[in-house]
Protein backbone atom coordinates (compact mmCIF):
# COMPACT_ATOMS: atom_id res chain seq x y z
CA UNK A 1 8.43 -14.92 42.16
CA UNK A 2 9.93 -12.00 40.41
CA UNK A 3 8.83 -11.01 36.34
CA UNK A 4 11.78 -12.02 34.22
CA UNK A 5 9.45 -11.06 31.70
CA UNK A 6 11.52 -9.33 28.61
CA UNK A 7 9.51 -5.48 27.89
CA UNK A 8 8.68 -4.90 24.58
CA UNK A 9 7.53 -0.97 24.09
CA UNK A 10 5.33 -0.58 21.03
CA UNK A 11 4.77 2.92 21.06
CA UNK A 12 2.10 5.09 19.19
CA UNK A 13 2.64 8.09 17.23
CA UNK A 14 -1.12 9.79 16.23
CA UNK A 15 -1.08 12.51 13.32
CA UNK A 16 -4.04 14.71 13.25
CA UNK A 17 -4.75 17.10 10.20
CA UNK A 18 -7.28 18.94 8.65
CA UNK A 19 -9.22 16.40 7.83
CA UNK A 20 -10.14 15.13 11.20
CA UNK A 21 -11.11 18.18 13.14
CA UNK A 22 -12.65 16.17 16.22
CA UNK A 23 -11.03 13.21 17.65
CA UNK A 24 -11.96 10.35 15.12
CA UNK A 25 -8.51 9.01 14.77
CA UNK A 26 -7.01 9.91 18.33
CA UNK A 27 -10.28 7.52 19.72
CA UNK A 28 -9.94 5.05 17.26
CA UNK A 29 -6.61 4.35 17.56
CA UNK A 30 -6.51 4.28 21.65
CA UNK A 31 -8.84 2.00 21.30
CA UNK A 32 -7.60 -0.01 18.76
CA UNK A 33 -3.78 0.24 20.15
CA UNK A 34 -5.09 -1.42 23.58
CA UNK A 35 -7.01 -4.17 22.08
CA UNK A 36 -3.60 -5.02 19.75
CA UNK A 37 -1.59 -5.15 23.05
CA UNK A 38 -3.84 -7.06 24.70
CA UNK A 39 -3.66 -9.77 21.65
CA UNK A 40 0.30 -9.62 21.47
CA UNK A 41 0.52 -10.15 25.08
CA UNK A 42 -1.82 -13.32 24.74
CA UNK A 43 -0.14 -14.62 21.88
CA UNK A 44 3.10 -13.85 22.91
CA UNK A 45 3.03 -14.51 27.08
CA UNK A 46 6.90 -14.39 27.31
CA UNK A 47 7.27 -11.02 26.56
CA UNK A 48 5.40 -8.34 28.49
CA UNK A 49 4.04 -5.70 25.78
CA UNK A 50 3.56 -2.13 26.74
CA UNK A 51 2.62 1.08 24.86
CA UNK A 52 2.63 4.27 25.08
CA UNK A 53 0.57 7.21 22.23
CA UNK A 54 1.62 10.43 21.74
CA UNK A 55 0.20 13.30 19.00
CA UNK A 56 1.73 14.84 16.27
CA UNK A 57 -0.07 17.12 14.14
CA UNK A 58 0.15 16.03 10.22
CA UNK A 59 2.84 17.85 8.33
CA UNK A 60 0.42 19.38 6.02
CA UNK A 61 -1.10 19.02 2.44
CA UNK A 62 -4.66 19.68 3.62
CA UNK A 63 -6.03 16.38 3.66
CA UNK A 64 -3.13 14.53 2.33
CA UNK A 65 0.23 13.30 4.19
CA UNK A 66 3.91 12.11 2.69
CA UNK A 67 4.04 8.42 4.05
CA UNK A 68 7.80 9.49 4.40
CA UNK A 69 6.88 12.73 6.38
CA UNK A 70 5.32 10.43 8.96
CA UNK A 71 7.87 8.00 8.72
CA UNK A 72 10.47 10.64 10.14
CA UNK A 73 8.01 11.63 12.53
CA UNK A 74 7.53 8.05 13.89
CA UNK A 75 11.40 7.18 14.37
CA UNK A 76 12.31 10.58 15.80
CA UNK A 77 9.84 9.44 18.70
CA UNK A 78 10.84 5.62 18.78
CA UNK A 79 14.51 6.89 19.60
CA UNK A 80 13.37 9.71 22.08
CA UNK A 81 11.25 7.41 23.92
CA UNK A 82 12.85 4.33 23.44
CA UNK A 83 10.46 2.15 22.15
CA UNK A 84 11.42 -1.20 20.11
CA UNK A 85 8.51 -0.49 17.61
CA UNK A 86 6.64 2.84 16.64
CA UNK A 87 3.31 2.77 14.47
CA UNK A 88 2.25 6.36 12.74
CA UNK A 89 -1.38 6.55 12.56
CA UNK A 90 -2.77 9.73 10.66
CA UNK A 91 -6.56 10.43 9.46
CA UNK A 92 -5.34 12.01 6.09
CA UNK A 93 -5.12 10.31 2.96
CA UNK A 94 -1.89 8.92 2.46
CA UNK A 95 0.50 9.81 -0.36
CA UNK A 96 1.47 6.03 -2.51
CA UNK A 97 4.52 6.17 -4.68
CA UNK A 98 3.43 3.32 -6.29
CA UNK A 99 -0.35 2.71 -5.19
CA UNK A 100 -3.21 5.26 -5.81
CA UNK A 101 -5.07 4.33 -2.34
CA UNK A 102 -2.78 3.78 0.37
CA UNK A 103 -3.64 2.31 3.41
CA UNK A 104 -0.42 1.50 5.14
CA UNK A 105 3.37 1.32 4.78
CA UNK A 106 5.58 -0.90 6.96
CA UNK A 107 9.91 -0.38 7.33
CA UNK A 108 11.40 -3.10 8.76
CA UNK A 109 14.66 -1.01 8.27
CA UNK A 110 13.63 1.59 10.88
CA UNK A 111 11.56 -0.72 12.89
CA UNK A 112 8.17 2.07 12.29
CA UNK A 113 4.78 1.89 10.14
CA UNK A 114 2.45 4.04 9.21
CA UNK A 115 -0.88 3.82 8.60
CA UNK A 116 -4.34 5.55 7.51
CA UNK A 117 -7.54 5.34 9.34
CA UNK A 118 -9.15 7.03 6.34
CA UNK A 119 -10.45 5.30 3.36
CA UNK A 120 -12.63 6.62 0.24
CA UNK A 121 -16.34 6.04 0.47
CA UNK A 122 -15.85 5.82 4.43
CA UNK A 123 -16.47 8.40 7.42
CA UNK A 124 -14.00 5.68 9.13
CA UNK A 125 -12.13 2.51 9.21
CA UNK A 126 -13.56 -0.14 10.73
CA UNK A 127 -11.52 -1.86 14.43
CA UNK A 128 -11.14 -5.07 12.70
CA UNK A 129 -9.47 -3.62 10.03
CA UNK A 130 -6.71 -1.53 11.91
CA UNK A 131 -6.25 -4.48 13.76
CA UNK A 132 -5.29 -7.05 10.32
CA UNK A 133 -3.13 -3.41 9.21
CA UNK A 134 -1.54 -3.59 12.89
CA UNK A 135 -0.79 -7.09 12.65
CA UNK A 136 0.63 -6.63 8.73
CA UNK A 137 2.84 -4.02 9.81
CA UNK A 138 4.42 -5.40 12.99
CA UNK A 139 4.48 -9.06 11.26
CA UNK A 140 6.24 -7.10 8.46
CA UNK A 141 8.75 -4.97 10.82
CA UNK A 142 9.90 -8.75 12.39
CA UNK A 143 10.46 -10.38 8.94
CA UNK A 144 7.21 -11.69 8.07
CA UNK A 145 5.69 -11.69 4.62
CA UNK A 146 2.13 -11.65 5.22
CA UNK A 147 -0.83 -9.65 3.85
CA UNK A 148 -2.91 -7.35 5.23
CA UNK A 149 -6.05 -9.91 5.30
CA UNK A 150 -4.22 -13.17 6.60
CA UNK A 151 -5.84 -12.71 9.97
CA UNK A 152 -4.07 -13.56 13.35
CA UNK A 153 -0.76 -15.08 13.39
CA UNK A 154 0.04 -18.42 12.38
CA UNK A 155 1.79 -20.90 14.54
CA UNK A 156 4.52 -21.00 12.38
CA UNK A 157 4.56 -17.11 12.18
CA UNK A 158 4.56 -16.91 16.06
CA UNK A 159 7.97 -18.78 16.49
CA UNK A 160 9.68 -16.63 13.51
CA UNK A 161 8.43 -13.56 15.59
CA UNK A 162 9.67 -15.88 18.78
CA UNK A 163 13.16 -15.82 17.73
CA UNK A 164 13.29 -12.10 16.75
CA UNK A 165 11.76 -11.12 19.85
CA UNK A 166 14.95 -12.70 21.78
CA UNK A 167 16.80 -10.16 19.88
CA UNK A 168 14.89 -7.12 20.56
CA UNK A 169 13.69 -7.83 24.35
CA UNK A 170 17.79 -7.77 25.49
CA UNK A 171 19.46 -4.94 27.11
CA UNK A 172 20.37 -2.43 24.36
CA UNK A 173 24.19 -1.88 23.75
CA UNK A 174 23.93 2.30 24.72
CA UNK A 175 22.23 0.99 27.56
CA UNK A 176 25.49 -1.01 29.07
CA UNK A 177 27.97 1.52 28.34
CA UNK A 178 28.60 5.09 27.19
CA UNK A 179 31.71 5.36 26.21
CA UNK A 180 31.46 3.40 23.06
CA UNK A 181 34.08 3.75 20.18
CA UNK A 182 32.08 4.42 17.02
CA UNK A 183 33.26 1.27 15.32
CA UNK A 184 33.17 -0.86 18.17
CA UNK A 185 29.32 0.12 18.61
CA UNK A 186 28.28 -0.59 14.77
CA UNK A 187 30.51 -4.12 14.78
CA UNK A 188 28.62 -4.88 18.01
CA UNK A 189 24.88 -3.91 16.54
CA UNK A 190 25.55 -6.46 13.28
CA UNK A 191 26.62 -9.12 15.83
CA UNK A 192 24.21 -8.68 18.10
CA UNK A 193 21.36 -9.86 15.70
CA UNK A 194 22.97 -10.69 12.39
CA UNK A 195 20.74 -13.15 11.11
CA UNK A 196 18.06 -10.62 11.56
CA UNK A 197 19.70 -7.82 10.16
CA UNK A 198 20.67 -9.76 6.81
CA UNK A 199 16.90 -11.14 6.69
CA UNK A 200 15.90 -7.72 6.66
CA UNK A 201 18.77 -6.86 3.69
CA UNK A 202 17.56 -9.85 1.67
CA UNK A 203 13.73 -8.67 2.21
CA UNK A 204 14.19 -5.57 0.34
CA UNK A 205 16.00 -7.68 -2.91
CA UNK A 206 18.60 -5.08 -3.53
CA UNK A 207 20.12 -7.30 -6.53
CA UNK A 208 16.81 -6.01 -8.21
CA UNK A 209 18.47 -2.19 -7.91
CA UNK A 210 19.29 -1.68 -11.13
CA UNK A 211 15.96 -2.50 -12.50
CA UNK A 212 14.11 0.03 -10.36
CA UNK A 213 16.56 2.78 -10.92
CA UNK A 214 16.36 4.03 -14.66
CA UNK A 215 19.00 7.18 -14.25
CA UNK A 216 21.21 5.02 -12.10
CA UNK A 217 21.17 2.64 -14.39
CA UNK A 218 21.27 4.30 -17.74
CA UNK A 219 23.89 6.40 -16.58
CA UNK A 220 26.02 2.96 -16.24
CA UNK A 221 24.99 1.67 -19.52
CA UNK A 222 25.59 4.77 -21.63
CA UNK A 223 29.17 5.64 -19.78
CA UNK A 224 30.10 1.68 -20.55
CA UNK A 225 28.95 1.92 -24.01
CA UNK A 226 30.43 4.51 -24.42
CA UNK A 227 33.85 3.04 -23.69
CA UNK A 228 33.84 0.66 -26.10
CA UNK A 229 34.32 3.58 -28.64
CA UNK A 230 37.67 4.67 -27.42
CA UNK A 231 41.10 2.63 -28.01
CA UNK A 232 43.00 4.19 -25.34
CA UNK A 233 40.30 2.81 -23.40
CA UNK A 234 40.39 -0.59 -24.91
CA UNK A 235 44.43 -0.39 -24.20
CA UNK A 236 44.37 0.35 -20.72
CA UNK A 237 41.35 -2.09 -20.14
CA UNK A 238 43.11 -5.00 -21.46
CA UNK A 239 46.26 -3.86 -20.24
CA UNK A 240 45.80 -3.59 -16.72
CA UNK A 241 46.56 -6.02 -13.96
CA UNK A 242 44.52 -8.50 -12.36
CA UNK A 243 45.23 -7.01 -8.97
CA UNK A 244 44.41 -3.39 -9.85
CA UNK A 245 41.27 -4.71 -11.62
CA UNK A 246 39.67 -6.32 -8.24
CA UNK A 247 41.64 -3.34 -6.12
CA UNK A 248 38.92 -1.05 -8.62
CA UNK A 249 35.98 -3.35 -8.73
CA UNK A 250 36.49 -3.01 -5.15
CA UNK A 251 36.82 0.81 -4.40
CA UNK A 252 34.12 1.11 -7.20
CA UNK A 253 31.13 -0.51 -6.05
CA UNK A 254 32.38 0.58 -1.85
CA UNK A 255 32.35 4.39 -3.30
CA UNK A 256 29.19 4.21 -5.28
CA UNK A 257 27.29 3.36 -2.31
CA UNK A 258 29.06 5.54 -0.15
CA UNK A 259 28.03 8.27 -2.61
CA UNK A 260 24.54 7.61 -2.74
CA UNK A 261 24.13 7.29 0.45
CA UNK A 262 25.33 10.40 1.56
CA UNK A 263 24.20 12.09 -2.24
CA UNK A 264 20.63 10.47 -1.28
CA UNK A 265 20.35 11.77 2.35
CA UNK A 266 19.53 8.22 3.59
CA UNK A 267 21.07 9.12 7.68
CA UNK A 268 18.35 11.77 7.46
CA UNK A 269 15.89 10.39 9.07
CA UNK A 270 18.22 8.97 11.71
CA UNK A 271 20.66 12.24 11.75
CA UNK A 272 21.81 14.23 14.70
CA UNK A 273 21.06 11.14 17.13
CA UNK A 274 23.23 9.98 19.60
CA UNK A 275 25.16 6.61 19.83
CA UNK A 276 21.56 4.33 19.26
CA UNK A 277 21.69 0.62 18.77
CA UNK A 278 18.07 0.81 16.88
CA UNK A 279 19.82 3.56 14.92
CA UNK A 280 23.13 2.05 13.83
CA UNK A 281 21.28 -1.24 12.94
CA UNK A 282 18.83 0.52 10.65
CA UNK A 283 21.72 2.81 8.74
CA UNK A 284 23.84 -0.74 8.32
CA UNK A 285 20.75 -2.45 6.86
CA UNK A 286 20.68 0.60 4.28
CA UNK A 287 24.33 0.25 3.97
CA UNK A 288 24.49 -3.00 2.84
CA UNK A 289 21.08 -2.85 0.98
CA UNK A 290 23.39 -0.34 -1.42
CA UNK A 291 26.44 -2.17 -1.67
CA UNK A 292 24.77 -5.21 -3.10
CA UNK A 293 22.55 -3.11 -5.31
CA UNK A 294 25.42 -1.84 -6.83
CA UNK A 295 27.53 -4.49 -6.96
CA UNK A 296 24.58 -6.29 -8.33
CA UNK A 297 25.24 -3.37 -11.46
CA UNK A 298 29.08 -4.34 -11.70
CA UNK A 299 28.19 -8.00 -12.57
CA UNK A 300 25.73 -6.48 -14.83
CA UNK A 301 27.71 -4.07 -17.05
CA UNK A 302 30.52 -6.95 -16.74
CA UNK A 303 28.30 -9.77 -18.14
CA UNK A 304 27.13 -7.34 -21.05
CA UNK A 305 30.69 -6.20 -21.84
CA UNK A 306 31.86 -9.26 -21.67
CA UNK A 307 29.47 -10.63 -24.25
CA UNK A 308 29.45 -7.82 -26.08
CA UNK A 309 33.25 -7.34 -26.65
CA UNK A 310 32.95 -11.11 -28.11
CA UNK A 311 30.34 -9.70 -30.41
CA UNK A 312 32.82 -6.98 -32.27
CA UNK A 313 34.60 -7.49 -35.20
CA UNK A 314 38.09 -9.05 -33.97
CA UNK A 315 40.56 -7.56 -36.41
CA UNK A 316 39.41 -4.10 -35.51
CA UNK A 317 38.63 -5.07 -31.71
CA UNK A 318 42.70 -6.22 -31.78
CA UNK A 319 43.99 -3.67 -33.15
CA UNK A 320 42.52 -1.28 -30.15
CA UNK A 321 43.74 -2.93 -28.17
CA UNK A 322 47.36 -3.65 -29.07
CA UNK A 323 47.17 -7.54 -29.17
CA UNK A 324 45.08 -10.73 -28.88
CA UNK A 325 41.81 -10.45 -27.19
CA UNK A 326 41.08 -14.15 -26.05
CA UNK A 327 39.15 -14.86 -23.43
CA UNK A 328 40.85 -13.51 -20.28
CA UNK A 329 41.63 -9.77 -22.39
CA UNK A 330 37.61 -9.76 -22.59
CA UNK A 331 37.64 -9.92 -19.26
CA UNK A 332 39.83 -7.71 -18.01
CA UNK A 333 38.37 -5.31 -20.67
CA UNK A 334 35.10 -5.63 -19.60
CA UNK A 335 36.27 -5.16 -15.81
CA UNK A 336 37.65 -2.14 -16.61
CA UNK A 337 34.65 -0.28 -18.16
CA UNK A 338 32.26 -2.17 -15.31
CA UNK A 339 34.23 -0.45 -13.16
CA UNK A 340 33.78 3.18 -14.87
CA UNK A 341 30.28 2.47 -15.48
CA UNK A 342 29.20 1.73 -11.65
CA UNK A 343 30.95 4.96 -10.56
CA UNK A 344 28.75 6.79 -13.45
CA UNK A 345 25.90 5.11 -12.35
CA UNK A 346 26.15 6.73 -8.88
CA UNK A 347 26.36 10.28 -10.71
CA UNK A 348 23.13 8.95 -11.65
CA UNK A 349 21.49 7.70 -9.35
CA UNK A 350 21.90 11.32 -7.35
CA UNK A 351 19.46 12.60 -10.13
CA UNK A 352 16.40 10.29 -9.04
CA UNK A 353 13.87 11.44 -7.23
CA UNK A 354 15.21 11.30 -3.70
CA UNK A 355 11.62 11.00 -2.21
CA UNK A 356 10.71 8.17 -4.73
CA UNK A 357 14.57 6.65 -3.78
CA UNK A 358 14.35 6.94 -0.08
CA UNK A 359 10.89 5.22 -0.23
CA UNK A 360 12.14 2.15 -1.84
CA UNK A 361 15.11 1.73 0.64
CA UNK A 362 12.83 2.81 3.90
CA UNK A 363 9.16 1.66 3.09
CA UNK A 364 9.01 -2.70 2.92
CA UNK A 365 5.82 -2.30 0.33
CA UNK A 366 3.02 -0.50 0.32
CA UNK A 367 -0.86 -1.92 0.59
């Protein structure tokens, strides 16, 4: 009887660097990588789970390595090869933006983890504990929200990671054709797993943007404060239409992201790749991560406007603004200067740290 058997290719990318001059890691992680196979291919018996390691050499600090250095590393092979899954293991100490010991780092975005097999205090990491870091990044690449100590996969987990698996085990789209138009390709990769692809959106809580971005955001505050000094602005704010209003909260918070992504470098990583359904479906879940980040800071700056425009004395407020400002002129007021202040927030948010900003966007968390 013939395999139907769907292939899942987990592939291994091994980063050696100063610190481990013999073959510590390169051994450790062979041998790890085949016992983690041999696990997913007993828990998982419908899918037939293959892997393949290559070496890298560490992009270097001496004994230190940029999570997001790897990270590059690990999806530049994924594509090349073709693997569904790519896990960076390096024996230098790993860089954490927001953790001063960093063992590993998964992106469910571009499908890749990395990891360290070097710890302080330790010649080397344990096998039982690359194997609960294996599990915590692949369970965290599929949708998962696990820890790093939860042990083996639950039953419950196994049939979330089921249902994903049906995704990733079909035929890719570059695989069936070649000839692809561009926009065809990327409406194709959201409907081929959407449910997936939004789980992965909703994982990374980009309604929480604002809050993580102090330039971005400051730069939207101060620019809509701002406004409220200025009575041409209040004239035009409470003059304009309804229409032209939504037509700018609109073209606002759709050229914001556009800006930041581009301003931010966030194709980097995937640039100069051909048509890739792996690619296209990581660069939409960045897309959208951005547009509801920022229009999570339109409804922001419009809820504080809005109260704050009821706060202001009324006589002077009204005569600004040329006539009565009930309820709907604070509105359309407070429109107008949320839209102003997202597109100044975008001028912003190209002045963070664009290591620090690619790293919340890539990286799921970091343990």
């Amino acid at each position: 009887m013939p395999d139907t058997k769907s292939r899942i290719d987990l592939g291994w990318v091994i980063c050696q660097g100063d610190r481990d001059p013999g073959n510590q890691t390169r051994e450790m992680v062979t041998r790890t990588s085949a016992v983690f196979l041999e696990e997913m291919n007993r828990e998982f018996s419908r899918y037939d789970w293959r892997g393949k390691v290559t070496w890298r050499r560490t992009p270097g600090r001496g004994g230190q390595a940029d999570p997001l250095e790897l990270l590059e590393i690990g999806v530049r092979e994924k594509v090349r090869n073709g693997w569904d899954f790519a896990m960076v293991a390096t024996g230098a100490e790993l860089l954490g933006r927001r953790l001063v010991e960093l063992e590993a780092a998964p992106s469910s975005a571009l499908e890749c983890g990395v990891f360290s097999v070097w710890r302080p205090g330790d010649e080397e990491m344990a096998d039982a504990r690359v194997l609960e870091i294996l599990r915590y990044l692949l369970g965290s690449m599929l949708g998962l929200e696990r820890g790093v100590n939860d042990g083996p996969f639950t039953e419950s987990e196994r049939e979330l990671v089921r249902g994903r698996l049906e995704d990733i085990g079909d035929e890719r789209l570059e695989e069936r054709r070649n000839n692809w138009n561009v926009i065809d390709f990327y409406l194709r990769t959201l409907l081929a797993d959407a449910r997936g692809l939004f789980g992965d959106v909703l994982g990374y809580h980009p309604w929480w943007q604002p809050f993580r971005f102090g330039r971005l955001t400051a730069a939207a505050f101060v620019t809509s404060l701002l406004s409220f000094l200025g009575a041409e602005v209040w004239e035009l704010g409470v003059g304009a239409s309804p229409a032209l209003l939504a037509a700018g909260a609109f073209f606002s918070v759709l050229g914001a992201m556009w800006y930041l992504y581009r301003g931010q470098n966030l194709a980097e990583l995937t640039g100069g790749i051909a048509l890739n359904e792996q690619v296209a479906r990581s660069k939409l879940v960045m897309i959208f991560c951005l547009w509801i980040g920022m229009a999570s800071l339109w409804l922001l700056l419009f809820a504080s406007c809005w109260c704050l425009a009821g706060i202001l004395p009324r006589e002077v407020v009204q005569g600004w603004a040329g006539e009565t400002l009930d309820l709907f002129a604070r509105a359309r007021f407070a429109a107008f200067v949320s839209t102003l202040g997202t597109l100044a927030g975008a001028l912003g948010g190209n002045l963070e740290d664009e290591g620090s900003f690619k790293a919340h966007f890539f990286f799921d968390d970091e343990v």
